[in-house]
Structure formats: structure tokens, C-alpha cells
Protein backbone atom coordinates (compact mmCIF):
# COMPACT_ATOMS: atom_id res chain seq x y z
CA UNK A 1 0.00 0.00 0.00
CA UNK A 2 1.27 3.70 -0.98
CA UNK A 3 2.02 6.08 1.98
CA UNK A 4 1.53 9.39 1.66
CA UNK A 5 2.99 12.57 3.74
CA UNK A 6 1.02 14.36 5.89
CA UNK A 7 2.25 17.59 7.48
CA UNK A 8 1.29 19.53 10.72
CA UNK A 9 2.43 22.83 11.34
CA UNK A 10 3.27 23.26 14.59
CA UNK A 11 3.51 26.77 16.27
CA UNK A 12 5.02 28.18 19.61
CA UNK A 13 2.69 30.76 20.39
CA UNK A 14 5.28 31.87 23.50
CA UNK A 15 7.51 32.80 20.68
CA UNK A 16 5.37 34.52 18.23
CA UNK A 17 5.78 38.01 17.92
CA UNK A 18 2.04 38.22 17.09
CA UNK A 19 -0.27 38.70 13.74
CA UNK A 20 0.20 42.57 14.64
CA UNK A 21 3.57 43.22 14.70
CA UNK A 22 4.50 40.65 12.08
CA UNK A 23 1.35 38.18 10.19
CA UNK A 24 4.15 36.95 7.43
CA UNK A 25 3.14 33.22 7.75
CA UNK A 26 -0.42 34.45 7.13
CA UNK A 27 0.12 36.16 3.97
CA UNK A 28 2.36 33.49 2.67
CA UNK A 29 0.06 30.46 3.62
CA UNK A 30 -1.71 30.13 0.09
CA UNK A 31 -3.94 27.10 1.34
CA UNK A 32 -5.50 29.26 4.25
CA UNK A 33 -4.09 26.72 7.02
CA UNK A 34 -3.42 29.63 9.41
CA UNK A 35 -5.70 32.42 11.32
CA UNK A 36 -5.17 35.07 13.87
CA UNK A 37 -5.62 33.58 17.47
CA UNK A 38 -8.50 34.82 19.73
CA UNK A 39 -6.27 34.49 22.89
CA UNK A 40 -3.40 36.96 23.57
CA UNK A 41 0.00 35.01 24.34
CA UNK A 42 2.23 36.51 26.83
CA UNK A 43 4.14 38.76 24.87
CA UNK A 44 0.40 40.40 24.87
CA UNK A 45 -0.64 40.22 21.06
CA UNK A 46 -2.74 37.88 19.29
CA UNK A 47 -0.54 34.25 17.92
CA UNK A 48 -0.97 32.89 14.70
CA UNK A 49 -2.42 29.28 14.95
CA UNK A 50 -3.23 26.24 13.04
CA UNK A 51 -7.29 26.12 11.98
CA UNK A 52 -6.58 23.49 8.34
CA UNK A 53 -4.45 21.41 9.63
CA UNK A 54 -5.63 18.97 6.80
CA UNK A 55 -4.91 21.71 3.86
CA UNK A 56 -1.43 22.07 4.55
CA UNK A 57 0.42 21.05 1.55
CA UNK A 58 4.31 21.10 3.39
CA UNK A 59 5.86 23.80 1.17
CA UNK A 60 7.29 25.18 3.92
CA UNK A 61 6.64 29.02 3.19
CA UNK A 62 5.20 29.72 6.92
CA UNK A 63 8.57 28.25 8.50
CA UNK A 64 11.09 29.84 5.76
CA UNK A 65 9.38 33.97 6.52
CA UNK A 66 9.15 33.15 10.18
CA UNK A 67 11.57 35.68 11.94
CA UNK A 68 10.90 34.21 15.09
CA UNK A 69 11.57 30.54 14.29
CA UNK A 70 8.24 29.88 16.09
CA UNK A 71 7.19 27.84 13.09
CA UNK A 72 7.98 24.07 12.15
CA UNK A 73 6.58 21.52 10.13
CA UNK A 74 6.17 17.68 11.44
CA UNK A 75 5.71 15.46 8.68
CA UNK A 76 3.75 12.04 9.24
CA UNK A 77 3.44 8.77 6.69
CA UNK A 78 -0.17 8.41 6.16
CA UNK A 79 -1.57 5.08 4.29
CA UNK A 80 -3.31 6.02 1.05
């Protein structure tokens, strides 16, 4: 049986800068896997955070214009 990848983005909200002061990985993010948090993290601004987990495609765009390095990308074999 094929396998196929799945990936999960995973995101420190602790490190996030916020959607305020920065949003990058939201612009980027073509398949509309990430939103603006409701909750404030401690840094006092609003995280990005995962909402379609399933539509993330693994092209890596959200980790690569992440100046925070609050973004990574798990990848997962799947069956098909």
C-alpha cells in the first residue's frame, strides 16, 4: 500500500511576535491553514495558529518567513 505525507504545522505561540507586529506566515500560507488567534500570548498580542491542519500542503513558506523561528513543520506517513 502507498504512503503518503502528511504535514502539521506546529507553532510556539510563547515565541510569536504576534499577527500585529509581524502576520508573514499568514500572507504566505496560500492554502489558508493559518488564522489570527482569539487568545493573547504573553508577549500580549494575538498568535498565529493552526485552523486546516488537513490543507497544509508542506511547502514550507510559513517556516522559511518566520523571523521568530516559532514555526515548524512535522511530517507524518499516512496510508493512502
Amino acid at each position: 500500500m502507498a504512503t503518503k505525507k502528511h504535514y502539521q504545522v506546529q507553532i510556539d505561540p510563547a515565541m510569536c511576535k504576534g499577527t500585529e507586529g509581524c502576520g508573514l506566515c499568514l500572507h504566505v500560507c496560500e492554502e489558508s491553514v493559518l488564522q489570527r488567534a482569539e487568545a493573547m500570548n504573553a508577549r500580549g498580542v494575538h498568535p498565529a495558529e493552526v485552523v486546516e491542519t488537513d490543507r497544509c500542503t508542506g511547502c514550507g513558506l510559513c517556516v522559511l518567513h518566520c523571523p521568530d523561528l516559532a514555526i515548524w513543520l512535522e511530517a507524518a506517513a499516512v496510508a493512502a
